[in-house]
N, C-alpha and C. Protein backbone atom coordinates (compact mmCIF):
# COMPACT_ATOMS: atom_id res chain seq x y z
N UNK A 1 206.94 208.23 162.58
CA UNK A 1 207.22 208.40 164.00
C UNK A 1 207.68 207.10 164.64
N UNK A 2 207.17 205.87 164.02
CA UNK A 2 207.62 204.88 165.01
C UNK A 2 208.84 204.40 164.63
N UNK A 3 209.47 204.41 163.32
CA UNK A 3 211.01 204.26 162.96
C UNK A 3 211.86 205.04 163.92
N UNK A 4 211.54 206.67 164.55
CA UNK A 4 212.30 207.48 165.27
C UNK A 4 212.39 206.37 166.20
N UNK A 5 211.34 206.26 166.95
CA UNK A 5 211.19 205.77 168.60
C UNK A 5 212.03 204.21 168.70
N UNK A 6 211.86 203.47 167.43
CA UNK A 6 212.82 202.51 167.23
C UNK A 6 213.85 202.87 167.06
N UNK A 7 214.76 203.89 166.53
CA UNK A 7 215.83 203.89 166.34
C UNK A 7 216.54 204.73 167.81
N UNK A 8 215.79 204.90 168.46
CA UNK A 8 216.29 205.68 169.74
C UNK A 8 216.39 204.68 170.73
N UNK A 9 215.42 203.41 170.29
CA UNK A 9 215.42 202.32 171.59
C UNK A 9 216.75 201.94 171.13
N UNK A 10 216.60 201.06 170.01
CA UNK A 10 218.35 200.86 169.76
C UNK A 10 219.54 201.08 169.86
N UNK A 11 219.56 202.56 169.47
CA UNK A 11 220.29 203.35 170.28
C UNK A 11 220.74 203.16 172.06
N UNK A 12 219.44 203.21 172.39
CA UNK A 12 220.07 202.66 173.92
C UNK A 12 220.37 201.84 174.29
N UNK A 13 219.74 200.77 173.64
CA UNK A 13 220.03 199.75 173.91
C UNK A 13 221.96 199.33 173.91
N UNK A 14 222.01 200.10 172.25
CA UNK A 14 223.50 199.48 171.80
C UNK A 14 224.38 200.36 173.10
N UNK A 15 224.03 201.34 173.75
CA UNK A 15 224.98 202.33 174.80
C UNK A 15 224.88 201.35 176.08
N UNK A 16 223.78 201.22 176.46
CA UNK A 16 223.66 199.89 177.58
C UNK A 16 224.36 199.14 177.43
N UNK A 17 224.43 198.51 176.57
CA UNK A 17 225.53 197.32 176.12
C UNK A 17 227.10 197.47 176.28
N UNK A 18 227.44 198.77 175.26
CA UNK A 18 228.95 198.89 175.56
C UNK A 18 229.41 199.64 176.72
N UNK A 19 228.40 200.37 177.42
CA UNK A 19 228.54 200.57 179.57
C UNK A 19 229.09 199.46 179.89
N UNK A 20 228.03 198.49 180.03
CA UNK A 20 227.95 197.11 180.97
C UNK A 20 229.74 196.04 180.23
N UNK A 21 229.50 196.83 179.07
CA UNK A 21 230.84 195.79 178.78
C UNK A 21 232.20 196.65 179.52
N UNK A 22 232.29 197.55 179.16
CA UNK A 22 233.24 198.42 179.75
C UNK A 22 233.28 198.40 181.40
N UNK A 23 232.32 198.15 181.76
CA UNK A 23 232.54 198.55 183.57
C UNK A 23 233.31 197.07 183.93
N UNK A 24 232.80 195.72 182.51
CA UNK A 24 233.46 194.16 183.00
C UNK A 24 234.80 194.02 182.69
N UNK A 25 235.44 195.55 181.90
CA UNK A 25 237.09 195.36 181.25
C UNK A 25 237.64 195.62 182.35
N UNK A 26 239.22 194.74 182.56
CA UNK A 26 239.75 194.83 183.41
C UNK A 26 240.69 195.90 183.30
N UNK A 27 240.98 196.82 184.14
CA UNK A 27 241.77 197.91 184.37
C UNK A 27 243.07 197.45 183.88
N UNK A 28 243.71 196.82 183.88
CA UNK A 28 245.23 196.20 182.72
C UNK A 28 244.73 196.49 181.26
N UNK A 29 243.68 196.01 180.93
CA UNK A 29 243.27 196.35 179.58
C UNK A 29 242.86 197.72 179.50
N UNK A 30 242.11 198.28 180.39
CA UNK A 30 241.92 199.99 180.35
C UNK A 30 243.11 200.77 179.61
N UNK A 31 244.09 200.37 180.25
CA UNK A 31 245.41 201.30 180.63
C UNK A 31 245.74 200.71 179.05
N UNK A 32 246.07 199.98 178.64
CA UNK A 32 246.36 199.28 177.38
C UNK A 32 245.88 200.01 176.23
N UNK A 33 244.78 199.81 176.19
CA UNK A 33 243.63 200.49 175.48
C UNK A 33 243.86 201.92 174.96
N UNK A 34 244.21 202.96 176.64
CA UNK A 34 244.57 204.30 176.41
C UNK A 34 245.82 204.61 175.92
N UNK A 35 246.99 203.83 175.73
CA UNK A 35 247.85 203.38 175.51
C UNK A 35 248.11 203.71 174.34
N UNK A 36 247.46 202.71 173.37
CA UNK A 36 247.73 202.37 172.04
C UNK A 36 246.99 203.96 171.85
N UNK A 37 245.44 204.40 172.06
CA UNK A 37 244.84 205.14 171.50
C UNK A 37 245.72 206.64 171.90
N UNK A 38 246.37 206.86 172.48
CA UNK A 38 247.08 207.87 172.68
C UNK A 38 248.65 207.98 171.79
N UNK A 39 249.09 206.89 171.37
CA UNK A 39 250.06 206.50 169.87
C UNK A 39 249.55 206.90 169.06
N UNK A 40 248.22 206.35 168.87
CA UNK A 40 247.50 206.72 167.74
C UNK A 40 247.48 208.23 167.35
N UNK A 41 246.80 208.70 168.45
CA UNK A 41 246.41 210.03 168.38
C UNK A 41 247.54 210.98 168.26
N UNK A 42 248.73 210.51 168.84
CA UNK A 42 250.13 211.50 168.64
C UNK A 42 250.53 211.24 166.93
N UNK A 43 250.11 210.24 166.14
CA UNK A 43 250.42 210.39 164.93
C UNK A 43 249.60 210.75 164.00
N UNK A 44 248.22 210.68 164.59
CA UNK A 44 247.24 211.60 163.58
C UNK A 44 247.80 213.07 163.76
N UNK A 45 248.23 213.71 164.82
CA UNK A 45 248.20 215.16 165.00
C UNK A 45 249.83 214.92 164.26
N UNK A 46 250.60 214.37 164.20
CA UNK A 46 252.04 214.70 163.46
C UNK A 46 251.40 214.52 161.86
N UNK A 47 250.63 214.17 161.39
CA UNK A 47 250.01 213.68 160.12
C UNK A 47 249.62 215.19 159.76
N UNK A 48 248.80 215.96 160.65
CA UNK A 48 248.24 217.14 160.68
C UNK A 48 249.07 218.02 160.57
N UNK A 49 249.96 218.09 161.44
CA UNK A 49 251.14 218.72 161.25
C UNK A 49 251.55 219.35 159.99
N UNK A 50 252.01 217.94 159.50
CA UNK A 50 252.82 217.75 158.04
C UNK A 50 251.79 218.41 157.26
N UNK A 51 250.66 218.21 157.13
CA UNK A 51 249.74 218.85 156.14
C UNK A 51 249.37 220.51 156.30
N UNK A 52 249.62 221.17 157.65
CA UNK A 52 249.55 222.19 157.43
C UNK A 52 250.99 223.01 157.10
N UNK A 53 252.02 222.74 157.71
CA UNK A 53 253.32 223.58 157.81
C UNK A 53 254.04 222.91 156.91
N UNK A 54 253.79 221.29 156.49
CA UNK A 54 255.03 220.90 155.16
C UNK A 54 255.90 220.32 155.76
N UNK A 55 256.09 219.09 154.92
CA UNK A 55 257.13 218.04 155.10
C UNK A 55 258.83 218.07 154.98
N UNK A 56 259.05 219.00 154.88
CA UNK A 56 260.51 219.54 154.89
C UNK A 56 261.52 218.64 155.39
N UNK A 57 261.43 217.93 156.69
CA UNK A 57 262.18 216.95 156.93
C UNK A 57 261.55 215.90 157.02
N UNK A 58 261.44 215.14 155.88
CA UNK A 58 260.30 213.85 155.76
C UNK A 58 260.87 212.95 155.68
N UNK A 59 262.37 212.45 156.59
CA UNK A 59 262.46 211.62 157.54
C UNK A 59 262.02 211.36 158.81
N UNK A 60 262.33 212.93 159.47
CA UNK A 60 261.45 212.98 160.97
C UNK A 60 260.30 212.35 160.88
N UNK A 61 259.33 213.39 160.07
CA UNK A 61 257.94 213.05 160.08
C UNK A 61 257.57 211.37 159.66
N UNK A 62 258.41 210.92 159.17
CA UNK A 62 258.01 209.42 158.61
C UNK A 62 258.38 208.81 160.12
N UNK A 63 259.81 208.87 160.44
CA UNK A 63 260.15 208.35 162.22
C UNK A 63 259.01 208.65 163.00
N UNK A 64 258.58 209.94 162.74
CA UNK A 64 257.83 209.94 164.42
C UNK A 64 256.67 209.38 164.11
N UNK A 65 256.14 209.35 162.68
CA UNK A 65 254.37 208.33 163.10
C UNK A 65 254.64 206.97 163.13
N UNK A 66 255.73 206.23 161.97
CA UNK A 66 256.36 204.79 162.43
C UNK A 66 256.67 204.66 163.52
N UNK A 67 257.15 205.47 164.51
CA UNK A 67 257.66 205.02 165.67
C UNK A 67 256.14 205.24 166.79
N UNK A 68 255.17 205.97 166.91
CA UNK A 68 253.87 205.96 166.99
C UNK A 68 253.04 204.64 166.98
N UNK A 69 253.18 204.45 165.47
CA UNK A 69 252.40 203.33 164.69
C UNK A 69 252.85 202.20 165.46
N UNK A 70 254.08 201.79 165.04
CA UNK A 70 255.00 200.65 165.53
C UNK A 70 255.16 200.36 167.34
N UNK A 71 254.88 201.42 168.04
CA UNK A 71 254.67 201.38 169.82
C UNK A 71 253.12 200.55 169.52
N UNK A 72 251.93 201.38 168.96
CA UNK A 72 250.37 200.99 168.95
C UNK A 72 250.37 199.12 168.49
N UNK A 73 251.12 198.95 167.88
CA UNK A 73 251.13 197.72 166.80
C UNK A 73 252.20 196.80 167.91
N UNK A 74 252.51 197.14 168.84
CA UNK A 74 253.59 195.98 169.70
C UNK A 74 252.67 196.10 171.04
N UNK A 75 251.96 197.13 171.38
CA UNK A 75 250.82 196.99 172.20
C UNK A 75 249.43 196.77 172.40
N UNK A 76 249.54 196.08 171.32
CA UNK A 76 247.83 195.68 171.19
C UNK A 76 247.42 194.41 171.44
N UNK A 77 246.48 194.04 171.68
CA UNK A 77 246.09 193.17 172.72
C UNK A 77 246.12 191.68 171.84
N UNK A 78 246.08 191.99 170.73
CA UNK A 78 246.04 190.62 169.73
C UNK A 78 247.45 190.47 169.28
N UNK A 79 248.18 191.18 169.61
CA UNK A 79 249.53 190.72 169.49
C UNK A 79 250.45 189.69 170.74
N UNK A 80 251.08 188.92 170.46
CA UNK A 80 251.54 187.95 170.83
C UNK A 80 252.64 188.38 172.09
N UNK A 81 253.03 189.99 171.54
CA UNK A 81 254.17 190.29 172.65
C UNK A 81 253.51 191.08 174.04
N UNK A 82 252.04 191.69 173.62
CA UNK A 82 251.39 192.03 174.96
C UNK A 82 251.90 191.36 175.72
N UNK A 83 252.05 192.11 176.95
CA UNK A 83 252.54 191.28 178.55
C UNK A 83 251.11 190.62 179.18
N UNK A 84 250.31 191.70 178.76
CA UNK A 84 248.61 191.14 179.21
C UNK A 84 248.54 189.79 179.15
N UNK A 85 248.73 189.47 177.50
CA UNK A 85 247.96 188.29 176.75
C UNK A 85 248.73 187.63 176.47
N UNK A 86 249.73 187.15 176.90
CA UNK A 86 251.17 186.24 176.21
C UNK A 86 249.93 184.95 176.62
N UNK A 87 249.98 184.41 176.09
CA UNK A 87 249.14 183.05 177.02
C UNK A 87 250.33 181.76 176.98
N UNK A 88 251.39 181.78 176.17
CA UNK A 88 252.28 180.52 176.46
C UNK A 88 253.86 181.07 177.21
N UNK A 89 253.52 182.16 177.39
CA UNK A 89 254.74 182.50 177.98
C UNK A 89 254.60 183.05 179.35
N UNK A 90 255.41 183.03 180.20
CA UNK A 90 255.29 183.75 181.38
C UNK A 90 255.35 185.47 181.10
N UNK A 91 254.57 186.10 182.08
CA UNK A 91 254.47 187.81 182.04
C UNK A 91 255.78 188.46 182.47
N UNK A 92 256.54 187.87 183.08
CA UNK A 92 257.93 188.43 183.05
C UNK A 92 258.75 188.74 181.55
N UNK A 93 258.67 187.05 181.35
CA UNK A 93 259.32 187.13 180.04
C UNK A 93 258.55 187.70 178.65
N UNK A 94 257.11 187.96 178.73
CA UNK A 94 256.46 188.47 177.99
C UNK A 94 256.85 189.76 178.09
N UNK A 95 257.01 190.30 178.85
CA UNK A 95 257.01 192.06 179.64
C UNK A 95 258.60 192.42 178.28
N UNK A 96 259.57 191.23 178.81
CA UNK A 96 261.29 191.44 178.72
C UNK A 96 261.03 191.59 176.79
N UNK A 97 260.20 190.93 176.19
CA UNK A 97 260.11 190.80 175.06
C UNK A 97 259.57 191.66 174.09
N UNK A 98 258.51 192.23 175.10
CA UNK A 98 257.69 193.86 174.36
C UNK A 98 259.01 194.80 174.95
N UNK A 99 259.82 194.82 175.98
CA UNK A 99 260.87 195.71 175.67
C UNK A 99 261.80 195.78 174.71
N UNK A 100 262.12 194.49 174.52
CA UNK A 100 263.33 194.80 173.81
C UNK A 100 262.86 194.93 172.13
N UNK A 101 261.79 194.47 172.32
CA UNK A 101 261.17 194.63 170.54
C UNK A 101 261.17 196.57 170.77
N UNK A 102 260.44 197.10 171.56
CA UNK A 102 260.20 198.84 171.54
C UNK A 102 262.05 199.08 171.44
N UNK A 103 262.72 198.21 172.29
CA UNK A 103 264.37 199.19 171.94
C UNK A 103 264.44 199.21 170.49
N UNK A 104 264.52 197.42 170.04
CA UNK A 104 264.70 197.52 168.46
C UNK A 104 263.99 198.65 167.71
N UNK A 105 262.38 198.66 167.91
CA UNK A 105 262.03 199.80 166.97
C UNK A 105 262.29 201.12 166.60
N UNK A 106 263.00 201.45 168.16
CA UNK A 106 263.24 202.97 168.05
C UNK A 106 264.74 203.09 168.13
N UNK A 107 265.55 201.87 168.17
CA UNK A 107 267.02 202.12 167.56
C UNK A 107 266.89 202.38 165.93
N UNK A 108 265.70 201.53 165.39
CA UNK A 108 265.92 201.64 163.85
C UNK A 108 265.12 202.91 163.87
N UNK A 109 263.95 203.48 164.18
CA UNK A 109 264.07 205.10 163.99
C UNK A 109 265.06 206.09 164.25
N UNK A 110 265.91 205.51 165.19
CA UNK A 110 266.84 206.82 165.61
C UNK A 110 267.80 206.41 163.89
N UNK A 111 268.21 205.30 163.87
CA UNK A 111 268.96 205.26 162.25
C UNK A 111 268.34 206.01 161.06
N UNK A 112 267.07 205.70 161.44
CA UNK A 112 266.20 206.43 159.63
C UNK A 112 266.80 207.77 159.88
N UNK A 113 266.37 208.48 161.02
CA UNK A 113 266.23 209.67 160.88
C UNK A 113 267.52 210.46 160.88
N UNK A 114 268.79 209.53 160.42
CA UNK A 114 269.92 210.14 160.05
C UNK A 114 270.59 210.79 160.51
């Protein structure tokens, strides 16, 4: 019984913790956050896709989770081109630089996909 009651304090404890951290994230990072995780999530369900109905055009399907993947991976917060987090560059020119990297990526998907 007292392993339960310990593992339930912990439990709260660890939920207390990531509340109080979350209410201190700044809403730029919120939006960021939902961002990437909503890329994400549009290429798990194209992943799903492919596994139930079949890969038939498995260029598309390769374009649309690379191009998914590759949006999540130019918006993440440890990357250098975030507009958030540029720290040696100005946010203008940080902003101009995560654009034109997203044109590049999805000019070279519109090429894959033939």
């Amino acid at each position: 019984m007292g392993r339960t009651s310990s593992t339930k304090e912990d439990a709260g404890a660890l939920f207390h913790s990531l509340r109080s951290a979350y209410a201190a994230t700044p809403v730029n990072l919120k939006i960021i956050d939902l961002y990437v995780g909503f890329a994400i999530f549009t290429a798990l369900i194209q992943v799903v896709y492919m596994a139930m109905v079949g890969s038939f055009p498995f260029n598309s399907f390769l374009s649309g989770v690379l191009s998914c993947v590759g949006t999540a991976v130019l918006a993440d917060k440890s990357n250098f081109l975030s507009p958030l987090f540029a720290k040696d560059l100005p946010p203008e020119r940080a902003f101009a630089d995560f654009v034109l990297c997203n044109l590049v990526l999805h000019l070279v998907i519109m090429n894959f996909l033939g």
